[in-house]
N, C-alpha and C. Protein backbone atom coordinates (compact mmCIF):
# COMPACT_ATOMS: atom_id res chain seq x y z
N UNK A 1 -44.93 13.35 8.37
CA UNK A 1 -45.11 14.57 9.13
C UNK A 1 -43.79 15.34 9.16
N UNK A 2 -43.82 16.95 9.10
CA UNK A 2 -42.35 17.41 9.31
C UNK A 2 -43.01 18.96 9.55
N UNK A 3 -43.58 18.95 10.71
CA UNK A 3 -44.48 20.00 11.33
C UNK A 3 -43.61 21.51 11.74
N UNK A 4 -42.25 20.92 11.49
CA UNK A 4 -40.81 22.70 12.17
C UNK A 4 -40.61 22.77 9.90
N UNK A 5 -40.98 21.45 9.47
CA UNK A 5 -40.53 22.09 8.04
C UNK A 5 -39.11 21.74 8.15
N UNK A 6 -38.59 21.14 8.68
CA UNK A 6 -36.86 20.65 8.86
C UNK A 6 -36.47 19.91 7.85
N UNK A 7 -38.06 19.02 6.67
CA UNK A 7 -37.00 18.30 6.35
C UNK A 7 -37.31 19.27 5.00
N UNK A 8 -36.98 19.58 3.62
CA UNK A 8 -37.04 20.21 2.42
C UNK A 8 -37.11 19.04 1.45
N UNK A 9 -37.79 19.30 0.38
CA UNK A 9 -38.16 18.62 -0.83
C UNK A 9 -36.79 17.77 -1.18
N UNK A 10 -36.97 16.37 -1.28
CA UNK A 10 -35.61 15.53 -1.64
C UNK A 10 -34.59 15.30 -0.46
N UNK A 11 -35.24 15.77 0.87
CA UNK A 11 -33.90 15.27 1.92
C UNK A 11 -35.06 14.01 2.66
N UNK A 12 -34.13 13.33 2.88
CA UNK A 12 -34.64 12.11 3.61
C UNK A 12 -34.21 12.16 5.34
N UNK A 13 -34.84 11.67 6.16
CA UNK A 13 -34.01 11.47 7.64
C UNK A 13 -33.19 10.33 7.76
N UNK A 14 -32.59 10.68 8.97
CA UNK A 14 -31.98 9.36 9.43
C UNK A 14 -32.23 8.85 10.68
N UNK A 15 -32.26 7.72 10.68
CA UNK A 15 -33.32 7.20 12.11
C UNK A 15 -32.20 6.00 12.60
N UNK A 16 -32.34 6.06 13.74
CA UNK A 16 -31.59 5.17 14.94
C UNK A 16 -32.95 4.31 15.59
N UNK A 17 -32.91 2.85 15.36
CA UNK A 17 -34.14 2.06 15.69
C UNK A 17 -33.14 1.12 16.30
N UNK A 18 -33.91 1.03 17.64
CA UNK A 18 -33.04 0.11 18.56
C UNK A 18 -33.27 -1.17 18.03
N UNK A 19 -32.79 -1.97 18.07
CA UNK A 19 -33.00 -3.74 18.16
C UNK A 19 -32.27 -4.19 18.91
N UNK A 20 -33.40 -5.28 19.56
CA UNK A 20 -32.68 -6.14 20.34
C UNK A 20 -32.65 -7.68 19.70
N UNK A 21 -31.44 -7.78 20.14
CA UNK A 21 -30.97 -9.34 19.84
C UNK A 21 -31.03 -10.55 20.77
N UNK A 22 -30.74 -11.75 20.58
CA UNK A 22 -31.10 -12.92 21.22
C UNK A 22 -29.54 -12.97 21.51
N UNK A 23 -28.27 -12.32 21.00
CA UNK A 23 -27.35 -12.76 21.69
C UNK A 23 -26.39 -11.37 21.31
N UNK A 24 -25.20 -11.17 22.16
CA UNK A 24 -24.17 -9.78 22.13
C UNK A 24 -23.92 -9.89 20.56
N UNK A 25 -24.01 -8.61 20.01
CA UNK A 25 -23.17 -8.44 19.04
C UNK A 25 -21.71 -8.45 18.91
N UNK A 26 -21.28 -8.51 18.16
CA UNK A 26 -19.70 -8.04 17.78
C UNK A 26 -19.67 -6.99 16.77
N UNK A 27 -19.17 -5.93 17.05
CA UNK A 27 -18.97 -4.70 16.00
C UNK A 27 -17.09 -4.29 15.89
N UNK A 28 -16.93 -4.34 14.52
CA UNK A 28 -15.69 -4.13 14.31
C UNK A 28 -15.65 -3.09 13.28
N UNK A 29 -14.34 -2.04 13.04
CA UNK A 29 -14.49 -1.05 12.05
C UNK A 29 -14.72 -1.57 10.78
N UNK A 30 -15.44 -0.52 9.66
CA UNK A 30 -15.90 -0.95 8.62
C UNK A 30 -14.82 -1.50 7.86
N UNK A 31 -13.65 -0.94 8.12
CA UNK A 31 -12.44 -1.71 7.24
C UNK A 31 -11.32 -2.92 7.67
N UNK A 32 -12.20 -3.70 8.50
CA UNK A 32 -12.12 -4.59 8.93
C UNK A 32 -12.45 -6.19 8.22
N UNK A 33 -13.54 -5.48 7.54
CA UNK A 33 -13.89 -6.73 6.92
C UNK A 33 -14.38 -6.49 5.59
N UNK A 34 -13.68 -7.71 5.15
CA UNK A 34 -13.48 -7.79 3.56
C UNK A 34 -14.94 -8.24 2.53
N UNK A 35 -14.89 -7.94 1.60
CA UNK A 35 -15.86 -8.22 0.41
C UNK A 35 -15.56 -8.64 -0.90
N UNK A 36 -15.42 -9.97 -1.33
CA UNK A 36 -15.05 -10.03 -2.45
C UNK A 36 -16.09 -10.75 -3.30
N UNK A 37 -16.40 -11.27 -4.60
CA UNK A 37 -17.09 -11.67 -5.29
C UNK A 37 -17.79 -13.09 -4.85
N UNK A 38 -16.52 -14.09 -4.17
CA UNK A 38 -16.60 -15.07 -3.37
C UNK A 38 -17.82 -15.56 -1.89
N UNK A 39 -16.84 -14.29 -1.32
CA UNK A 39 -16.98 -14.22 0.07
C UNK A 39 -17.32 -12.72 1.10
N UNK A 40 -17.32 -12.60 2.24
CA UNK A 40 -17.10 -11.60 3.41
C UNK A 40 -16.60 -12.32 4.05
N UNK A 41 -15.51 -11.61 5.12
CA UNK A 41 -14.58 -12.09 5.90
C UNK A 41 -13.80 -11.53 6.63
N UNK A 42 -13.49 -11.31 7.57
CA UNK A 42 -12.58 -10.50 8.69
C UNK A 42 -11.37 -11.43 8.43
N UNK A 43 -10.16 -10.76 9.19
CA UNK A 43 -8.77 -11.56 9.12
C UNK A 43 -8.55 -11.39 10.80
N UNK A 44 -8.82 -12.74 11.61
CA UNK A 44 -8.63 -12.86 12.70
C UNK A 44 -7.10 -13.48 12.68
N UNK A 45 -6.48 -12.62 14.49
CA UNK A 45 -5.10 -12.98 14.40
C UNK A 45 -5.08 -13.80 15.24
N UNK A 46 -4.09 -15.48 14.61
CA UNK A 46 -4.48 -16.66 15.56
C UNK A 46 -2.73 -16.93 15.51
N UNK A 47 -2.61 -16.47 16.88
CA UNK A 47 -0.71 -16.91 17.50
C UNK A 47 -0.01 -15.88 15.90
N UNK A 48 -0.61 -14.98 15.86
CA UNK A 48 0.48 -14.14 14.82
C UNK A 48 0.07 -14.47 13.27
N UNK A 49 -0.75 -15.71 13.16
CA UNK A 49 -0.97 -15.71 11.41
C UNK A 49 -2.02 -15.25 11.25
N UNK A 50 -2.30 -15.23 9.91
CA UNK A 50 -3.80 -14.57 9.27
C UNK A 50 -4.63 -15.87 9.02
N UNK A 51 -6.11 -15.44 9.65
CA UNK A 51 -6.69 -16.27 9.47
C UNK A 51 -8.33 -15.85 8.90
N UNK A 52 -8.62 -16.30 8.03
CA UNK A 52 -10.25 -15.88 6.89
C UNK A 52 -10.75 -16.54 8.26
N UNK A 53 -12.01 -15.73 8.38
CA UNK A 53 -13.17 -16.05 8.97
C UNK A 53 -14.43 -15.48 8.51
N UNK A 54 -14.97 -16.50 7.46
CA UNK A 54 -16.31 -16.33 6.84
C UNK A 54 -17.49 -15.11 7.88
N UNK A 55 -18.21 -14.14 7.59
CA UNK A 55 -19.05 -13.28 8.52
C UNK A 55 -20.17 -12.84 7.50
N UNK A 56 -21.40 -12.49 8.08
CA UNK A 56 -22.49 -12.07 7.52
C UNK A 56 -22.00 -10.62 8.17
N UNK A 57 -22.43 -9.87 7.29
CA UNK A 57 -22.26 -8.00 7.51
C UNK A 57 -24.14 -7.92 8.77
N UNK A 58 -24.26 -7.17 9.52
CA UNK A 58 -25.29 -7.23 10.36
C UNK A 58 -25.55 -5.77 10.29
N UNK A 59 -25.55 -4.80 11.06
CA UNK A 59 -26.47 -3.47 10.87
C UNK A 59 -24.96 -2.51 11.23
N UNK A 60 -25.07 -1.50 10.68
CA UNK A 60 -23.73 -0.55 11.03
C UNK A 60 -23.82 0.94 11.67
N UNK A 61 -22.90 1.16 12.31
CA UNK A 61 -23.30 2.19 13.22
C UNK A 61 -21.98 3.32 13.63
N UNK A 62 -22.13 4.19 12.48
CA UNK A 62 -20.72 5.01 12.06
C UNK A 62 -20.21 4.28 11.35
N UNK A 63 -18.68 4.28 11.94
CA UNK A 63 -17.46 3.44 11.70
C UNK A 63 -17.64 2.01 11.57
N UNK A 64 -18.42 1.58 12.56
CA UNK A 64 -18.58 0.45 12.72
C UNK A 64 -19.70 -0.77 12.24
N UNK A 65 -19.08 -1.81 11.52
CA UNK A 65 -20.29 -2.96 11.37
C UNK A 65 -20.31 -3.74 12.03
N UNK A 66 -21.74 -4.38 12.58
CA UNK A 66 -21.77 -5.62 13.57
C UNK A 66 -21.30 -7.40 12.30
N UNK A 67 -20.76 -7.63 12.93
CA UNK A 67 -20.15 -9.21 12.31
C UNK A 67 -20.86 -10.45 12.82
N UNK A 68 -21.30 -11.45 11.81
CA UNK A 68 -21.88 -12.50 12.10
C UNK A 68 -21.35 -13.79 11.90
N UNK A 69 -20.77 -14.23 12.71
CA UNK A 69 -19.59 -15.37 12.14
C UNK A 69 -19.02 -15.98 13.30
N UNK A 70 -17.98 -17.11 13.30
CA UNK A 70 -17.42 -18.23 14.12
C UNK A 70 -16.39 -16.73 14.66
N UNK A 71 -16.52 -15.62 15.19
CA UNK A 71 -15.97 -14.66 16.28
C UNK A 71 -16.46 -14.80 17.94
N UNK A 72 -15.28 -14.59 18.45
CA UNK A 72 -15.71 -14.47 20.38
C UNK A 72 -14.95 -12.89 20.60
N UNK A 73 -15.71 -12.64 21.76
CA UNK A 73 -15.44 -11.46 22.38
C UNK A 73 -13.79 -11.48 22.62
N UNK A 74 -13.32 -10.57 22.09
CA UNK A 74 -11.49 -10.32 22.79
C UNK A 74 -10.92 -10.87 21.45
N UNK A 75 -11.41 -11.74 20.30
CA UNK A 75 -10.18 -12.15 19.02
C UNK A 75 -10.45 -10.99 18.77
N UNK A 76 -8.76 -10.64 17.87
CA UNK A 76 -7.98 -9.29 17.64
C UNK A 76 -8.57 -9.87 16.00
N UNK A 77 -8.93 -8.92 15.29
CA UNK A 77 -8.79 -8.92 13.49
C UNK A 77 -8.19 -7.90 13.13
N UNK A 78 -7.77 -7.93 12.16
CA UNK A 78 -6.84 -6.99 11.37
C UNK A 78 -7.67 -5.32 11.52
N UNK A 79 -6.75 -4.31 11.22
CA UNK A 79 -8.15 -3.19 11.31
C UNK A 79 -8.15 -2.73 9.75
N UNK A 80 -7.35 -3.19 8.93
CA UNK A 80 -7.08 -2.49 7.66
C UNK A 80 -6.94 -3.71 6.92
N UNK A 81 -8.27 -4.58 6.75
CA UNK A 81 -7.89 -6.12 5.76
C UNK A 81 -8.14 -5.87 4.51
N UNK A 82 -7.20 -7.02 3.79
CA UNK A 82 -7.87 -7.10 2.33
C UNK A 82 -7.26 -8.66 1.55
N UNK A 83 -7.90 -8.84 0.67
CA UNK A 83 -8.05 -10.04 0.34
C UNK A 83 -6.47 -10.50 0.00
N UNK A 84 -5.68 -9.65 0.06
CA UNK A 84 -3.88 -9.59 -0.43
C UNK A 84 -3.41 -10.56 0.66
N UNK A 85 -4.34 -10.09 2.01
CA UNK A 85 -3.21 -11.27 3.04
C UNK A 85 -3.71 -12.16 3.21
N UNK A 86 -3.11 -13.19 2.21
CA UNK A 86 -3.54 -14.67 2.57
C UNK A 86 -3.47 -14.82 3.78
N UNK A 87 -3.98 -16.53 3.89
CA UNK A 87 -4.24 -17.19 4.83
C UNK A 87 -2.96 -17.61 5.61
N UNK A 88 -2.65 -17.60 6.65
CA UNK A 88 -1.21 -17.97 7.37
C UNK A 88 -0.03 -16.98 7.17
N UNK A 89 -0.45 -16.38 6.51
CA UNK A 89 1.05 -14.82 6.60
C UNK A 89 0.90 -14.37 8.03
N UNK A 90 2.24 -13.82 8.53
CA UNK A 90 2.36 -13.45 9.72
C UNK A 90 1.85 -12.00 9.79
N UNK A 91 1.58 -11.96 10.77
CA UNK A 91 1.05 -10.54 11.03
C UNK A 91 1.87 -9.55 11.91
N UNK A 92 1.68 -8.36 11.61
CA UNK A 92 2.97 -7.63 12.42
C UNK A 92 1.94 -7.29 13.40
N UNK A 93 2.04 -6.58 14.67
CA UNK A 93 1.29 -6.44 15.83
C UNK A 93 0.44 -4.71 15.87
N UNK A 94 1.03 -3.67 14.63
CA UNK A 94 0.58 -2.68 14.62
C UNK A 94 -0.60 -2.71 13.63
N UNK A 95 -1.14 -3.70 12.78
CA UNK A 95 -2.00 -4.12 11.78
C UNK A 95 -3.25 -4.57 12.63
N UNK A 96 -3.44 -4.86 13.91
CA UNK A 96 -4.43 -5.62 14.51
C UNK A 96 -5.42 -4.38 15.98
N UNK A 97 -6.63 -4.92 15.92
CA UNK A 97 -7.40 -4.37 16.32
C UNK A 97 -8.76 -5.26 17.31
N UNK A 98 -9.10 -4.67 18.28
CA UNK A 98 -9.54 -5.96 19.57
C UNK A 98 -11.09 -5.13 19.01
């Protein structure tokens, strides 16, 4: 149906469908978490090092994707990761994001 004629030949909508979940999400910016051939993975900061934490990508919303993985509410991950910072490199404190 498109009864005002809003949508034109070849445009599609975009729809916001609530879901509810069985438990809180976690949503972190999209460049937060990494993609490589391997794996997905956020870089959580544990006492200052880098640490891989395996995540399923979940539904996204803007900026942001929800993360599915060994995460709790309040760990800081990197906001700008990539597969360059290994595991245990220190992290400087302007690289991280709650």
């Amino acid at each position: 149906m498109n009864p005002d004629g809003s949508l034109a030949p070849g445009m599609y909508p975009s729809v916001k469908w609530p879901v509810r979940r069985t438990r809180p999400s976690l949503l972190v910016p999209r460049a937060s978490v990494v993609t490589t051939t391997e794996r997905t993975f956020v870089i959580r900061d544990r006492v200052g090092l880098a640490q891989w934490v395996d995540v399923k990508k979940g539904v996204t919303d803007g900026d942001l994707v929800e993360v599915i993985g060994d995460l709790k509410p309040g760990d800081l991950v990197v906001g700008r990761a990539t597969d360059e910072i290994r595991e245990g490199t220190h992290l400087q404190g302007g690289a991280r994001s709650r």
